[in-house]
PDB file of N, CA and C in Angstrom:
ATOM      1  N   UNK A   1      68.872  61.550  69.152  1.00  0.00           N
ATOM      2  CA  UNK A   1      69.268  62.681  69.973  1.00  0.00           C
ATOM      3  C   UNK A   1      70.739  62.528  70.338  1.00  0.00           C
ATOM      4  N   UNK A   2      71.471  63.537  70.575  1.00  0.00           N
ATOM      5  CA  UNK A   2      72.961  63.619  70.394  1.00  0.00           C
ATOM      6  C   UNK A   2      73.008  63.145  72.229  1.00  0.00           C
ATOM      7  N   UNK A   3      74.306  62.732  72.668  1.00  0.00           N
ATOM      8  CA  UNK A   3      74.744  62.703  73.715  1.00  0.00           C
ATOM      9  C   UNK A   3      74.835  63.954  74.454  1.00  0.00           C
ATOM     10  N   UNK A   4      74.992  64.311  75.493  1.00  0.00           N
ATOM     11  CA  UNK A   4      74.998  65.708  75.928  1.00  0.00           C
ATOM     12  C   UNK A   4      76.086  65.001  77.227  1.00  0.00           C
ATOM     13  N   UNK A   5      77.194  65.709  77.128  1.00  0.00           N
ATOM     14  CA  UNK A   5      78.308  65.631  77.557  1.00  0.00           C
ATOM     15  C   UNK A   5      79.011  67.045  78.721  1.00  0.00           C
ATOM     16  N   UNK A   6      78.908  67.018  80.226  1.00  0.00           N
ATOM     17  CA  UNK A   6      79.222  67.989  81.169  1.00  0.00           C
ATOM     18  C   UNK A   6      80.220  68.894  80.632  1.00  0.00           C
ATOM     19  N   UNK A   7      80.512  70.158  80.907  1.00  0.00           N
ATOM     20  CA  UNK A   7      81.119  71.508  80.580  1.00  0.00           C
ATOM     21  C   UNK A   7      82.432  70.821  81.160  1.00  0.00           C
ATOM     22  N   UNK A   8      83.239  71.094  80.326  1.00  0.00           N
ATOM     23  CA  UNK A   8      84.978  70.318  80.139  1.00  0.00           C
ATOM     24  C   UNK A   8      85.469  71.217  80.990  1.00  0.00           C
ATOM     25  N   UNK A   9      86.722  70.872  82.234  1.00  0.00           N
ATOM     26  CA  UNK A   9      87.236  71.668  82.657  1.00  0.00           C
ATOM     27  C   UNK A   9      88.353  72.355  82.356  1.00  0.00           C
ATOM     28  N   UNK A  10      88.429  72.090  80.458  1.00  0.00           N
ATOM     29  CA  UNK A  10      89.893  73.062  80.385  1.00  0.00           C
ATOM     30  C   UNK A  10      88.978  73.352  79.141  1.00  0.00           C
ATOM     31  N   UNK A  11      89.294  74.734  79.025  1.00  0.00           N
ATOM     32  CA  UNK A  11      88.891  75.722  77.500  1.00  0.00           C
ATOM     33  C   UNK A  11      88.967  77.176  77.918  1.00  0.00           C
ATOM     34  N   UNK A  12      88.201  78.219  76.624  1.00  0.00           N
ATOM     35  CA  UNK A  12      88.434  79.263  77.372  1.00  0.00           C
ATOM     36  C   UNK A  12      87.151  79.519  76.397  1.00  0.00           C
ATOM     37  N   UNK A  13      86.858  81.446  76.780  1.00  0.00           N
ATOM     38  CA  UNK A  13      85.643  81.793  75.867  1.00  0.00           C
ATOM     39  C   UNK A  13      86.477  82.732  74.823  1.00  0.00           C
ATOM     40  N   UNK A  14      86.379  83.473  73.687  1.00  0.00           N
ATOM     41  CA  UNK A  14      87.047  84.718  72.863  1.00  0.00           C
ATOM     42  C   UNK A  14      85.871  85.358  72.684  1.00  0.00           C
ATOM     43  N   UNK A  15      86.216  86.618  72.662  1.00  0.00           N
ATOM     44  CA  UNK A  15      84.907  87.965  72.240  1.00  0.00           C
ATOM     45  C   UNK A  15      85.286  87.784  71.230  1.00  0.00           C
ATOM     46  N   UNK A  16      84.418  88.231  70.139  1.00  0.00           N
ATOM     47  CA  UNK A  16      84.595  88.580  68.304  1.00  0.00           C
ATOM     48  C   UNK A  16      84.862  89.646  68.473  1.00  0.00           C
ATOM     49  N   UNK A  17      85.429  90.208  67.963  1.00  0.00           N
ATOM     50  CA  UNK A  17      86.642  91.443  67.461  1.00  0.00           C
ATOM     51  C   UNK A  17      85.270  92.978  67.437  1.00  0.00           C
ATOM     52  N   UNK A  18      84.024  92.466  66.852  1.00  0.00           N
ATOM     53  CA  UNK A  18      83.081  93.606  65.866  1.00  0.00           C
ATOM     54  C   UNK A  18      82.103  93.560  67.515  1.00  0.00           C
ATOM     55  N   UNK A  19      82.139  92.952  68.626  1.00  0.00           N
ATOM     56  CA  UNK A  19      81.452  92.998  69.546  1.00  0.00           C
ATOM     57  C   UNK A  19      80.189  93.445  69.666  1.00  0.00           C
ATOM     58  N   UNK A  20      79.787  92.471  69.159  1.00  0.00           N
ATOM     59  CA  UNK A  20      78.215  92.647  69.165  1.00  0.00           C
ATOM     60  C   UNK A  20      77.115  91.102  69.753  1.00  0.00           C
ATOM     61  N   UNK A  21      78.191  90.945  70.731  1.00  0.00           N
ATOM     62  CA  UNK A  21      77.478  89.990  71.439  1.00  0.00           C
ATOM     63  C   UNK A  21      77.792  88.376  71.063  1.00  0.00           C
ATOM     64  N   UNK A  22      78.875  88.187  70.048  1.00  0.00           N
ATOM     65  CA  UNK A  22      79.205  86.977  69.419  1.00  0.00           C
ATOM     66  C   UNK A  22      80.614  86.150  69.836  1.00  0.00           C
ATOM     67  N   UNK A  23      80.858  85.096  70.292  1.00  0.00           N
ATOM     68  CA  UNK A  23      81.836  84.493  71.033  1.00  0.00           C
ATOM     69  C   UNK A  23      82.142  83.205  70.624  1.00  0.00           C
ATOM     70  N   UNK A  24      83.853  82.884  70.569  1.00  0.00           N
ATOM     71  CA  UNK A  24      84.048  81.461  70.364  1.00  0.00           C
ATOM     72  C   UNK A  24      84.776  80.696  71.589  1.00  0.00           C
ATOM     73  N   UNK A  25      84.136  79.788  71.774  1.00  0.00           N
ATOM     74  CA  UNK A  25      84.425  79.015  72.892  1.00  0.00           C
ATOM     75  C   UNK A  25      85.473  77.565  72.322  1.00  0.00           C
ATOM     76  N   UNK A  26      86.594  77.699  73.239  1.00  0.00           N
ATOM     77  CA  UNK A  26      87.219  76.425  72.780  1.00  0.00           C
ATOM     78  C   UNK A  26      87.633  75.684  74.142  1.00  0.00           C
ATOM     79  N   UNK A  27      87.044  74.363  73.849  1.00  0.00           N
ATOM     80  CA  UNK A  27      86.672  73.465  75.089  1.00  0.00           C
ATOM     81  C   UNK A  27      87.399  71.957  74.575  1.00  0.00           C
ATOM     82  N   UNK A  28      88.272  71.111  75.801  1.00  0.00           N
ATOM     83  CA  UNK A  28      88.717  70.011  75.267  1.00  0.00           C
ATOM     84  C   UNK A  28      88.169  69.395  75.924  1.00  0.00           C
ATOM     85  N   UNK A  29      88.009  67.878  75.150  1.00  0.00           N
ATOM     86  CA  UNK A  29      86.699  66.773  75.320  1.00  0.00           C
ATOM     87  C   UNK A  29      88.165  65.604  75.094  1.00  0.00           C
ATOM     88  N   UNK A  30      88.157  64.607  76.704  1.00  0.00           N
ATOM     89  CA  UNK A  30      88.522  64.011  76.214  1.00  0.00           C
ATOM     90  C   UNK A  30      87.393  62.728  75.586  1.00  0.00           C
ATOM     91  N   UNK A  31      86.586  62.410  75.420  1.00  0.00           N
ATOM     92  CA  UNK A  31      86.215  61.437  74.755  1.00  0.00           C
ATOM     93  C   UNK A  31      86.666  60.996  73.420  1.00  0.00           C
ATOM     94  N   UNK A  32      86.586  60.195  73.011  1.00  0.00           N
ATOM     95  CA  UNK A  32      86.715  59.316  71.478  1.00  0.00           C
ATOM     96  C   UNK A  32      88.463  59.950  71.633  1.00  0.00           C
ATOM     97  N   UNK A  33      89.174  60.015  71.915  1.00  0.00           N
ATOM     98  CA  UNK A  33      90.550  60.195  72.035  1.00  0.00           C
ATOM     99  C   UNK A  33      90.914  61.251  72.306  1.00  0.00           C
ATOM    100  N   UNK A  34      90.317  62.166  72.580  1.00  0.00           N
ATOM    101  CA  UNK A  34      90.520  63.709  73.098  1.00  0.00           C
ATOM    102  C   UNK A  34      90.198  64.351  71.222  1.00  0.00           C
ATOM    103  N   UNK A  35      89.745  65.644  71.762  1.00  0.00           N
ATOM    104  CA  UNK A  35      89.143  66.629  70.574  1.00  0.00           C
ATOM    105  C   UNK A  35      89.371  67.842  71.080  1.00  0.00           C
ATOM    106  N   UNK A  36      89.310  68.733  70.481  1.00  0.00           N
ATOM    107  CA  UNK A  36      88.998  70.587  70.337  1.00  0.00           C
ATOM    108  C   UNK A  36      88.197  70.675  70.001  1.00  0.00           C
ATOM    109  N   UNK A  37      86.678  71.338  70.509  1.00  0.00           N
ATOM    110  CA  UNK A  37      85.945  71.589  69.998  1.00  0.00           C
ATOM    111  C   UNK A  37      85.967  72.983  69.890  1.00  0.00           C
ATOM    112  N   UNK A  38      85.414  73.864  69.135  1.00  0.00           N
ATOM    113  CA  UNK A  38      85.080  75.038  68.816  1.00  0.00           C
ATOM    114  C   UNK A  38      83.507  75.419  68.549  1.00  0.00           C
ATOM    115  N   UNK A  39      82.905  76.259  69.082  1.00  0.00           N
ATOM    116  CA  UNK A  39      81.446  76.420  69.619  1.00  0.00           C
ATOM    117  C   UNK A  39      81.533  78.345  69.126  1.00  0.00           C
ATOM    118  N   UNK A  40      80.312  78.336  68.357  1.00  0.00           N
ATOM    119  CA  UNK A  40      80.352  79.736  68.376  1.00  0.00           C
ATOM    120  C   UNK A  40      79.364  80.191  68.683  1.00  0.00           C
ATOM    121  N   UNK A  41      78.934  81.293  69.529  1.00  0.00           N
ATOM    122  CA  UNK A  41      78.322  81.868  70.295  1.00  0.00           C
ATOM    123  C   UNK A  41      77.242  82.875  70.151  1.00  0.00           C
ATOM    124  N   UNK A  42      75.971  83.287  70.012  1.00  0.00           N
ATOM    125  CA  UNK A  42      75.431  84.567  69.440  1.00  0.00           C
ATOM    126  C   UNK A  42      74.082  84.821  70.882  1.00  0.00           C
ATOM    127  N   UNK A  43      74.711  85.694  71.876  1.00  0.00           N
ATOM    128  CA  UNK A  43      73.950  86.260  72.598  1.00  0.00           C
ATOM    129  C   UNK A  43      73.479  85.258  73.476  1.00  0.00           C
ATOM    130  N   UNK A  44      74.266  84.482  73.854  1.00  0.00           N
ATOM    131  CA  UNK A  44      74.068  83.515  74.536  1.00  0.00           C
ATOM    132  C   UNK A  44      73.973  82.164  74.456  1.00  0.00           C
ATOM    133  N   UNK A  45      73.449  82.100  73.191  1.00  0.00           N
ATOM    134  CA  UNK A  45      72.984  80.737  72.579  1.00  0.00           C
ATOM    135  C   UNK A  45      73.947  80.352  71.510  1.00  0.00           C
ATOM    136  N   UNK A  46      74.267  78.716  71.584  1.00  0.00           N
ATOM    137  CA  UNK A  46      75.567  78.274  70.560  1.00  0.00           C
ATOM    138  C   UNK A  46      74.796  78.290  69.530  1.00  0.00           C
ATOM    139  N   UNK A  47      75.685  78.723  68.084  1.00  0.00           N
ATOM    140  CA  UNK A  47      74.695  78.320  66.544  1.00  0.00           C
ATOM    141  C   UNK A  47      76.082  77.531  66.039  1.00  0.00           C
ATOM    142  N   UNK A  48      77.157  77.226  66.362  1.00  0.00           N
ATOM    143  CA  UNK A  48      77.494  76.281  65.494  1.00  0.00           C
ATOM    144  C   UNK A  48      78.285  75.727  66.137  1.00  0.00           C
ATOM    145  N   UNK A  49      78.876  74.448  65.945  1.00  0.00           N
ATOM    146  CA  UNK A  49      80.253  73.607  66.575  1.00  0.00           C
ATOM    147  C   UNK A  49      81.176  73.390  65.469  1.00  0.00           C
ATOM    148  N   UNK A  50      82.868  72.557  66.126  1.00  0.00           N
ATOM    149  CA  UNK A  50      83.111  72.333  65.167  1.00  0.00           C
ATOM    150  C   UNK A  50      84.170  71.027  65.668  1.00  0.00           C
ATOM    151  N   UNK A  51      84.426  69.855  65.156  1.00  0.00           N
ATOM    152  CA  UNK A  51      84.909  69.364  65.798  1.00  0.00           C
ATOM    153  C   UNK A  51      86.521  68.856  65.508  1.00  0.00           C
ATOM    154  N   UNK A  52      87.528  69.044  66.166  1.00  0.00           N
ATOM    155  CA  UNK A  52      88.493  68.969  65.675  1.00  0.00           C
ATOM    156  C   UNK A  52      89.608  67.764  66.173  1.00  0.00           C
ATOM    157  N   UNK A  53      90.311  67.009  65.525  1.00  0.00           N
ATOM    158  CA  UNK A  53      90.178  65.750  66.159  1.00  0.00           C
ATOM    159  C   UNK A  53      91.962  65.867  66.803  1.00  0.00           C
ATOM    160  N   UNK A  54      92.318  65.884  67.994  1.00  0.00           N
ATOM    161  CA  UNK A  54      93.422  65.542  68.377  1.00  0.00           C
ATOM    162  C   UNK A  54      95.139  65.752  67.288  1.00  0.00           C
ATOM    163  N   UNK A  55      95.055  65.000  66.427  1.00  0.00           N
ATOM    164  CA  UNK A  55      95.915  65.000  65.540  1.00  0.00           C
ATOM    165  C   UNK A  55      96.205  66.073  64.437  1.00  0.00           C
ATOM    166  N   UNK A  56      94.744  67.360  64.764  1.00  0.00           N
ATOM    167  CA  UNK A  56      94.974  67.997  63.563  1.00  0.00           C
ATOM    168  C   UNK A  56      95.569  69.320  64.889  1.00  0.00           C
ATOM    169  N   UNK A  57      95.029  68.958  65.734  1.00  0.00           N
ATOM    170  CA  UNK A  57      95.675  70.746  66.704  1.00  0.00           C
ATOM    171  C   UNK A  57      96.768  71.304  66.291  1.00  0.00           C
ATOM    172  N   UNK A  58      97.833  70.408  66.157  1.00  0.00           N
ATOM    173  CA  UNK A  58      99.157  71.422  65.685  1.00  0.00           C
ATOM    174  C   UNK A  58      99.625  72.103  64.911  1.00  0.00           C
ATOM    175  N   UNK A  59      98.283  71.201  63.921  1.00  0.00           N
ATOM    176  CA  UNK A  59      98.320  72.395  62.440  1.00  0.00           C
ATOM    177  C   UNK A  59      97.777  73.507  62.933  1.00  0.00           C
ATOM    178  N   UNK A  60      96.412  73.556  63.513  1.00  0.00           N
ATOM    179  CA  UNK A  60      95.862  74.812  63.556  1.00  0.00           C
ATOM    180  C   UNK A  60      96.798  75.989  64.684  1.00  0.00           C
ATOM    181  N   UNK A  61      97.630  75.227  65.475  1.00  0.00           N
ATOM    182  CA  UNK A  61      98.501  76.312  66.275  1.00  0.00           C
ATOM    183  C   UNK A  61      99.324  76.450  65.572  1.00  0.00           C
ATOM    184  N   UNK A  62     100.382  75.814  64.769  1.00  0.00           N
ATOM    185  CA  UNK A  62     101.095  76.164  63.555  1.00  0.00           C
ATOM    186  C   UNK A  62     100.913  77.248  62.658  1.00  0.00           C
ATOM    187  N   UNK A  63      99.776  76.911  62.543  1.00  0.00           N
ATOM    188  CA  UNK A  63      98.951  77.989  61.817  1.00  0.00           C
ATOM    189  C   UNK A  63      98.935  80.010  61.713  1.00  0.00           C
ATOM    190  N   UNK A  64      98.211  79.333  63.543  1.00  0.00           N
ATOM    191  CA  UNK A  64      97.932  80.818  63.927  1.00  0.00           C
ATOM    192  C   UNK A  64      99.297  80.846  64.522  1.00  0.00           C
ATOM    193  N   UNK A  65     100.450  81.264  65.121  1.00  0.00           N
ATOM    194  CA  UNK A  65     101.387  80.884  65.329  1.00  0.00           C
ATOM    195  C   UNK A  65     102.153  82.068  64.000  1.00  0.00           C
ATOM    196  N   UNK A  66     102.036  80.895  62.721  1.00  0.00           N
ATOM    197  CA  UNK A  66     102.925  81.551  61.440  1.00  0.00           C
ATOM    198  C   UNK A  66     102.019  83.161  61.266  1.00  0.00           C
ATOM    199  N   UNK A  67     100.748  83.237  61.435  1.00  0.00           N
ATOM    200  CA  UNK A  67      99.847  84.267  61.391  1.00  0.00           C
ATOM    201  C   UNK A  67     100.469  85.115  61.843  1.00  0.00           C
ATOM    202  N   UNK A  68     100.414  85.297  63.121  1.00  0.00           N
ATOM    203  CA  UNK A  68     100.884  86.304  64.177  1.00  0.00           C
ATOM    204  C   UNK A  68     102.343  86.564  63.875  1.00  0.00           C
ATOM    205  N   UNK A  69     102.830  85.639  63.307  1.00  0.00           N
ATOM    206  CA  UNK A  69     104.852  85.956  63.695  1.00  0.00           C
ATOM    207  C   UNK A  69     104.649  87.257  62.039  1.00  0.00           C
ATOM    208  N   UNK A  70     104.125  86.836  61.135  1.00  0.00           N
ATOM    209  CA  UNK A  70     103.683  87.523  60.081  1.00  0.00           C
ATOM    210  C   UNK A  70     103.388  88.556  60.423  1.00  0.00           C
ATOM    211  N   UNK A  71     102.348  88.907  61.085  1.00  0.00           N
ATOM    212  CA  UNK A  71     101.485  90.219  61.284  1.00  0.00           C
ATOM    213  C   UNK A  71     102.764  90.984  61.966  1.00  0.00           C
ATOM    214  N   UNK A  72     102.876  90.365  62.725  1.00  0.00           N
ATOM    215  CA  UNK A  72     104.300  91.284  63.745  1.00  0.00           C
ATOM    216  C   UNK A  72     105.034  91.852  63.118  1.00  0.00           C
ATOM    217  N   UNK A  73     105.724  91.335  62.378  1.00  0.00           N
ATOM    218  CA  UNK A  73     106.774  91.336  61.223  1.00  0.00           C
ATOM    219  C   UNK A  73     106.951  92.730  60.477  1.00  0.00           C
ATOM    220  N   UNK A  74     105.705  92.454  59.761  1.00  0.00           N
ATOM    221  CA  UNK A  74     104.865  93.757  58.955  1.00  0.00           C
ATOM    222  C   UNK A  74     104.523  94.597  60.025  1.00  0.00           C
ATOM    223  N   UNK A  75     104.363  94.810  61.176  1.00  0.00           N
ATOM    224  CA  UNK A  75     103.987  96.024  61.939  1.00  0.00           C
ATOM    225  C   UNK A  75     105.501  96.622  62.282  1.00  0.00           C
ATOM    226  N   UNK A  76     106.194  95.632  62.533  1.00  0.00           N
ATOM    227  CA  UNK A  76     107.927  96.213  62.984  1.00  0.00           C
ATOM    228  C   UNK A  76     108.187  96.804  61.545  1.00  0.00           C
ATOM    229  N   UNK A  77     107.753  96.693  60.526  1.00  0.00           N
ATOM    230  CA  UNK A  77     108.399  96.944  59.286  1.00  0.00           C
ATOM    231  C   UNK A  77     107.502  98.397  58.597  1.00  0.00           C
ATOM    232  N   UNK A  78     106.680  98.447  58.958  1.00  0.00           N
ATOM    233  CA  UNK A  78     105.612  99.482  58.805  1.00  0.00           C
ATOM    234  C   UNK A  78     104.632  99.332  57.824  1.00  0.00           C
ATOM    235  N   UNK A  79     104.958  98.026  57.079  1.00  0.00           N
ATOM    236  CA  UNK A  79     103.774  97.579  55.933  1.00  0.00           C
ATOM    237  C   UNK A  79     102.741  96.916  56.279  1.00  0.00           C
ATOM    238  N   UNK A  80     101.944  97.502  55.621  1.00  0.00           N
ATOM    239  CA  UNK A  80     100.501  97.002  55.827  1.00  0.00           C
ATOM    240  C   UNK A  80      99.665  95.717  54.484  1.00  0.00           C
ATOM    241  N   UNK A  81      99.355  95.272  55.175  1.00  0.00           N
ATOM    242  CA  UNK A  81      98.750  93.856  54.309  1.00  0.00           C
ATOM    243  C   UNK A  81      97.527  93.688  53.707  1.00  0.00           C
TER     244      UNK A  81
END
């Protein structure tokens, strides 16, 4: 049986875009060296995790980050993707 570990006091929840009751929760754990976890949500009940380890976060804000400066870009420009 897995450890069951108290509700972290820093994260947040996201609605899914198609709103139909589905949500991703991102919660930091410091255990085993601090993590991101990502938890996704369906009507209340979690169906999946994901675990992300300290060292990789900056890619994934890097990431979304280059995403968004992109999307912007193309909306100031009037092209669509």
């Amino acid at each position: 049986m897995a450890d069951i570990h108290a509700l972290p006091a820093h994260g947040d929840v996201f609605l899914d875009a198609r709103d139909d009751g589905r949500a991703m929760r991102l919660s930091w754990h410091t255990e085993a060296g601090g993590m991101a976890v990502l938890s996704i949500w369906r009507a209340g009940t979690c169906v999946s995790t994901f675990q992300l380890g300290r060292e990789d976060i900056p890619d994934l804000i890097d990431t979304l980050v280059r995403g968004l400066a992109e999307d912007q870009a193309q909306h100031r420009t009037g092209q669509a993707s």
